[in-house]
C-alpha atoms as a PDB file:
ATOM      1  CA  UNK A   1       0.000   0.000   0.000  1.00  0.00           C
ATOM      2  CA  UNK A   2       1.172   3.095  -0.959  1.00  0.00           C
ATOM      3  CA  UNK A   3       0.498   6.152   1.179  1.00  0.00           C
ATOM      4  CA  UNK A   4       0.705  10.012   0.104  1.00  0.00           C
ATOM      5  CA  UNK A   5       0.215  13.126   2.361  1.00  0.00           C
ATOM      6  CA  UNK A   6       0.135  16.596   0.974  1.00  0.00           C
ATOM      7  CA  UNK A   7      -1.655  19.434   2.845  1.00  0.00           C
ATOM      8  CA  UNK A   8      -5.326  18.319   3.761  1.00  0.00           C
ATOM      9  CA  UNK A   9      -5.474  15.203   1.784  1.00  0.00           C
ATOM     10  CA  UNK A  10      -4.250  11.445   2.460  1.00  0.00           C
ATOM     11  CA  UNK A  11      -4.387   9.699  -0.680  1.00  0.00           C
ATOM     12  CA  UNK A  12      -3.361   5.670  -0.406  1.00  0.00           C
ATOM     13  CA  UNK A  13      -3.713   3.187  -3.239  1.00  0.00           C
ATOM     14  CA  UNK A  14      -3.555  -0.539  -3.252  1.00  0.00           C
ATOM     15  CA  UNK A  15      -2.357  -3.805  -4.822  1.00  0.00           C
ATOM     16  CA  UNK A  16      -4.448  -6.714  -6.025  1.00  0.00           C
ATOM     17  CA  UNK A  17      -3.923  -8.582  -3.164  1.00  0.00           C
ATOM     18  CA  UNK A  18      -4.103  -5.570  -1.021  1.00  0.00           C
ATOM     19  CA  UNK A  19      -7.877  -4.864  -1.884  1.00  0.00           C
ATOM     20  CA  UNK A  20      -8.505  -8.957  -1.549  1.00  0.00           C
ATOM     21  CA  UNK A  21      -7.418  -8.770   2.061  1.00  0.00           C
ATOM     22  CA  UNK A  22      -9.185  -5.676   3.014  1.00  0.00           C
ATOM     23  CA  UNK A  23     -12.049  -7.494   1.872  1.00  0.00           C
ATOM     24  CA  UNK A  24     -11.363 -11.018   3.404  1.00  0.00           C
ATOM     25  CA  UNK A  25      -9.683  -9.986   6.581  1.00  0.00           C
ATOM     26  CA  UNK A  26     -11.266  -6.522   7.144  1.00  0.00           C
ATOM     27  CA  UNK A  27      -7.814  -4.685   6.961  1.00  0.00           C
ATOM     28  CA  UNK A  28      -4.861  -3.639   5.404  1.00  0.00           C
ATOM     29  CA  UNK A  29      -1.981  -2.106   7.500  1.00  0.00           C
ATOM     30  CA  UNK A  30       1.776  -0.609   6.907  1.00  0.00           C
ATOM     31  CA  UNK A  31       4.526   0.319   8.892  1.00  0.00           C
ATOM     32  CA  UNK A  32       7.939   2.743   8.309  1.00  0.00           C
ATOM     33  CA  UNK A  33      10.506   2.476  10.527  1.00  0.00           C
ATOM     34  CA  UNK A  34      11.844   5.767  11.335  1.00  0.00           C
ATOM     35  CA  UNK A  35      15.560   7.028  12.708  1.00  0.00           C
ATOM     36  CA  UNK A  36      16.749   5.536  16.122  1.00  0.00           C
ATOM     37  CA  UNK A  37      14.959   4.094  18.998  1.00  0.00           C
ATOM     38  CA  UNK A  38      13.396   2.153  16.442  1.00  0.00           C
ATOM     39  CA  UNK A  39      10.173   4.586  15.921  1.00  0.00           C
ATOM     40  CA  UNK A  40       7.529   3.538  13.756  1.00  0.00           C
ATOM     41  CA  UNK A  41       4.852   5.035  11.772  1.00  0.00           C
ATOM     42  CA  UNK A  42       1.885   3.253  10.582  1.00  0.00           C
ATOM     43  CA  UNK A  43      -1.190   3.691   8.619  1.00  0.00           C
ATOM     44  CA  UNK A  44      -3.891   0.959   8.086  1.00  0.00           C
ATOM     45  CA  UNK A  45      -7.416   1.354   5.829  1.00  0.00           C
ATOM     46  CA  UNK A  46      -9.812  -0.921   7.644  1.00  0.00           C
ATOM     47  CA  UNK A  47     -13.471  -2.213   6.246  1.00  0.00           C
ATOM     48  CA  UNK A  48     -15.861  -1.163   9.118  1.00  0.00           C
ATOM     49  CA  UNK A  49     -19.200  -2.825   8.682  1.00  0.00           C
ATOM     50  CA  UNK A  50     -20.172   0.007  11.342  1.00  0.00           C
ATOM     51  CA  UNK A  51     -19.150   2.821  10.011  1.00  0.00           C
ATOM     52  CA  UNK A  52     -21.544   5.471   8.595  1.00  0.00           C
ATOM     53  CA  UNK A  53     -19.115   7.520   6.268  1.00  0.00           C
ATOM     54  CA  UNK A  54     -15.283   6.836   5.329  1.00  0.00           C
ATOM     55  CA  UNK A  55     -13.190   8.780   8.266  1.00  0.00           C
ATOM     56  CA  UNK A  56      -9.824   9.083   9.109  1.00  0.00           C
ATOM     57  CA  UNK A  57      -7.907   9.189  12.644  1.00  0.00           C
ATOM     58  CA  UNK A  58      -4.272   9.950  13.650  1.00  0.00           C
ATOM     59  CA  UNK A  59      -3.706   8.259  17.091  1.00  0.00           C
ATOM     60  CA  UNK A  60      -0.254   8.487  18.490  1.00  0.00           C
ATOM     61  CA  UNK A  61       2.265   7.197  15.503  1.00  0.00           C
ATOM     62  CA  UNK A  62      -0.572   5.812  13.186  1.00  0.00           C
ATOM     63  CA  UNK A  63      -3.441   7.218  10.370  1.00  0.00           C
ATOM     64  CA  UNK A  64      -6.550   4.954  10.170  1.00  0.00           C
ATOM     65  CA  UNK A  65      -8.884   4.979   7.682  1.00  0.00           C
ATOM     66  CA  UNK A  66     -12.026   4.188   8.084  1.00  0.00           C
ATOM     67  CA  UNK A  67     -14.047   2.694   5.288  1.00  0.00           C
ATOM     68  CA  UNK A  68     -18.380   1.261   5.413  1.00  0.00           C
ATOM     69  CA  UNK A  69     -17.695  -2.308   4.318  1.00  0.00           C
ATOM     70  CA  UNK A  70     -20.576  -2.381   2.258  1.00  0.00           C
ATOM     71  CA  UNK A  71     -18.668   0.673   0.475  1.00  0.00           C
ATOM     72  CA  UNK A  72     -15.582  -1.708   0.242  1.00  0.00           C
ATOM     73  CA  UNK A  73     -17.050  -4.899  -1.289  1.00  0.00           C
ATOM     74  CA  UNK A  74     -18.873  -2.813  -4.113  1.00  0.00           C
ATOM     75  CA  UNK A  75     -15.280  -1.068  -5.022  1.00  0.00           C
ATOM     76  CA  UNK A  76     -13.502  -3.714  -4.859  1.00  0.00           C
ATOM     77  CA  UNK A  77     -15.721  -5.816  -7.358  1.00  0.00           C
ATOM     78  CA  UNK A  78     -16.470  -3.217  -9.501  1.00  0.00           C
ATOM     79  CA  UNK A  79     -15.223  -0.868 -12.256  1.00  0.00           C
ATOM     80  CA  UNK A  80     -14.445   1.949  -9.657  1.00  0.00           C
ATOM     81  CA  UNK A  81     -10.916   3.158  -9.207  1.00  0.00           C
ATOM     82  CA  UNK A  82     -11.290   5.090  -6.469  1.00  0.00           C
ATOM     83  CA  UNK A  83     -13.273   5.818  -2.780  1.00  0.00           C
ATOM     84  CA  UNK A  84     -13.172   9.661  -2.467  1.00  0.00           C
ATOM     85  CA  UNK A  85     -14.502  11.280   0.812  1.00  0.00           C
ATOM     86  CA  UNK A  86     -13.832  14.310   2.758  1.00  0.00           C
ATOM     87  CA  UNK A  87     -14.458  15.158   6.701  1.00  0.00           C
ATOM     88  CA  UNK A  88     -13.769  18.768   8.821  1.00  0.00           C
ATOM     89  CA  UNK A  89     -10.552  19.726  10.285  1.00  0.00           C
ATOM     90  CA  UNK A  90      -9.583  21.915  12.440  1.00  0.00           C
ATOM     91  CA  UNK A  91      -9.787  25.240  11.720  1.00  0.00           C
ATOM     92  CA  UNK A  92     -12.810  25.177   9.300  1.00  0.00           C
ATOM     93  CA  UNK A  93     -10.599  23.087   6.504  1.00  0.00           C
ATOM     94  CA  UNK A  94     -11.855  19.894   4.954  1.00  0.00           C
ATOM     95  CA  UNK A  95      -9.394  16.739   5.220  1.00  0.00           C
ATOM     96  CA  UNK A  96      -9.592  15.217   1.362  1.00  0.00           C
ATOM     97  CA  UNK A  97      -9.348  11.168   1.938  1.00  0.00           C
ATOM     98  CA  UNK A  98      -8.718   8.835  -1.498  1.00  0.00           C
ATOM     99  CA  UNK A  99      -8.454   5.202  -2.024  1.00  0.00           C
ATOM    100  CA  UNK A 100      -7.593   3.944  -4.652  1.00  0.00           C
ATOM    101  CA  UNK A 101      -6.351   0.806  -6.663  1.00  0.00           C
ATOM    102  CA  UNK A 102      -2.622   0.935  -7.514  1.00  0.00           C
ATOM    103  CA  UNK A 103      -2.329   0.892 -11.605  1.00  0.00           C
ATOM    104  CA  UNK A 104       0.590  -0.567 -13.537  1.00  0.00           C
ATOM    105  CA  UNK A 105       3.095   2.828 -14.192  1.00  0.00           C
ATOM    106  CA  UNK A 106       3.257   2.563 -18.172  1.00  0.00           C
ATOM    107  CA  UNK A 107       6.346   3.992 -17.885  1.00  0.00           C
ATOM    108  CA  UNK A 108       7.998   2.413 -14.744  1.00  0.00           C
ATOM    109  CA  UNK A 109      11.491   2.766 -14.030  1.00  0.00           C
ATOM    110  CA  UNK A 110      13.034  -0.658 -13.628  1.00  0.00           C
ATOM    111  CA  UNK A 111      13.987  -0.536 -10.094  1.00  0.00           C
ATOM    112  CA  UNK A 112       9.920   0.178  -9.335  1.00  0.00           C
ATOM    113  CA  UNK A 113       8.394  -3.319  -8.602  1.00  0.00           C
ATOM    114  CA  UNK A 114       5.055  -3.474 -10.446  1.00  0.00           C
ATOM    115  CA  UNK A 115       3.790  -7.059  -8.955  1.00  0.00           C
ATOM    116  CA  UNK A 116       0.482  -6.950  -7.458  1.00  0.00           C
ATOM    117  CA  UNK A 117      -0.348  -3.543  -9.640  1.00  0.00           C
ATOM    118  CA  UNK A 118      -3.870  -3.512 -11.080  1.00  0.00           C
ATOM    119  CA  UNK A 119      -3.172  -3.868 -15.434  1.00  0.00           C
ATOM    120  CA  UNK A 120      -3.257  -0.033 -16.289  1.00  0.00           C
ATOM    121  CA  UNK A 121      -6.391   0.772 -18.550  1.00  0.00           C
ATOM    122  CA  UNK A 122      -4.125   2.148 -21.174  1.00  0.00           C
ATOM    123  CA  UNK A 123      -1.617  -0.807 -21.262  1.00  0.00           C
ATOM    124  CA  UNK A 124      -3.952  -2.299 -23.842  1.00  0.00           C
ATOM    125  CA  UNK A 125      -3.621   0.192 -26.120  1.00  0.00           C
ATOM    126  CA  UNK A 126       0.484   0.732 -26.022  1.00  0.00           C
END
């Protein structure tokens, strides 16, 4: 799972076999291991057959998503690329929150793995 930040918006996208276990097991997480003292930071997208609306959290070192399931299964069956949503943030600003599936780069560097990427809609036509 990949996992960009940039002013109010957290966009993540995920592999394949990503989306599979978010569906099967109800959760997809990753970890970075930052500088000494072994520090880590984490984010995780999680199918929550509770929740009303997709919603994000920051708790101590970690970002979790929060995602309906119902909202999940239909996405990752279908034609969709992406799960957009937005919630308030401090100060009257809107947090932007994206999912999507992680597409094939059509022009990938060699040292970017591509295993697991979703065939790119273009690919066909190259």
């Amino acid at each position: 799972m990949k996992l960009r930040i940039r002013g109010n918006s957290l966009r993540l996208r995920l592999r394949q076999g990503e989306v599979r276990a978010l569906v099967e097991r109800g959760v997809v997480e990753e970890r970075t291991e930052i500088g000494p003292g072994s520090r880590t930071f984490g984010y995780a997208v999680r199918a929550d057959d509770a929740a009303r609306a997709v919603s994000a959290e920051f708790t101590g070192e970690r970002i979790v998503v929060r995602v309906p399931g119902a909202v999940v299964r239909a996405w990752s069956s279908g034609e969709e690329v992406g799960i957009e949503a937005s919630q308030p943030a401090p100060g009257g600003d809107a947090l932007r929150i994206l999912i999507e599936k992680d597409f094939e780069c059509l022009t990938a560097p060699p040292e970017e793995p591509q295993d697991g990427a979703y065939p790119h809609p273009r690919q066909a036509k190259c």
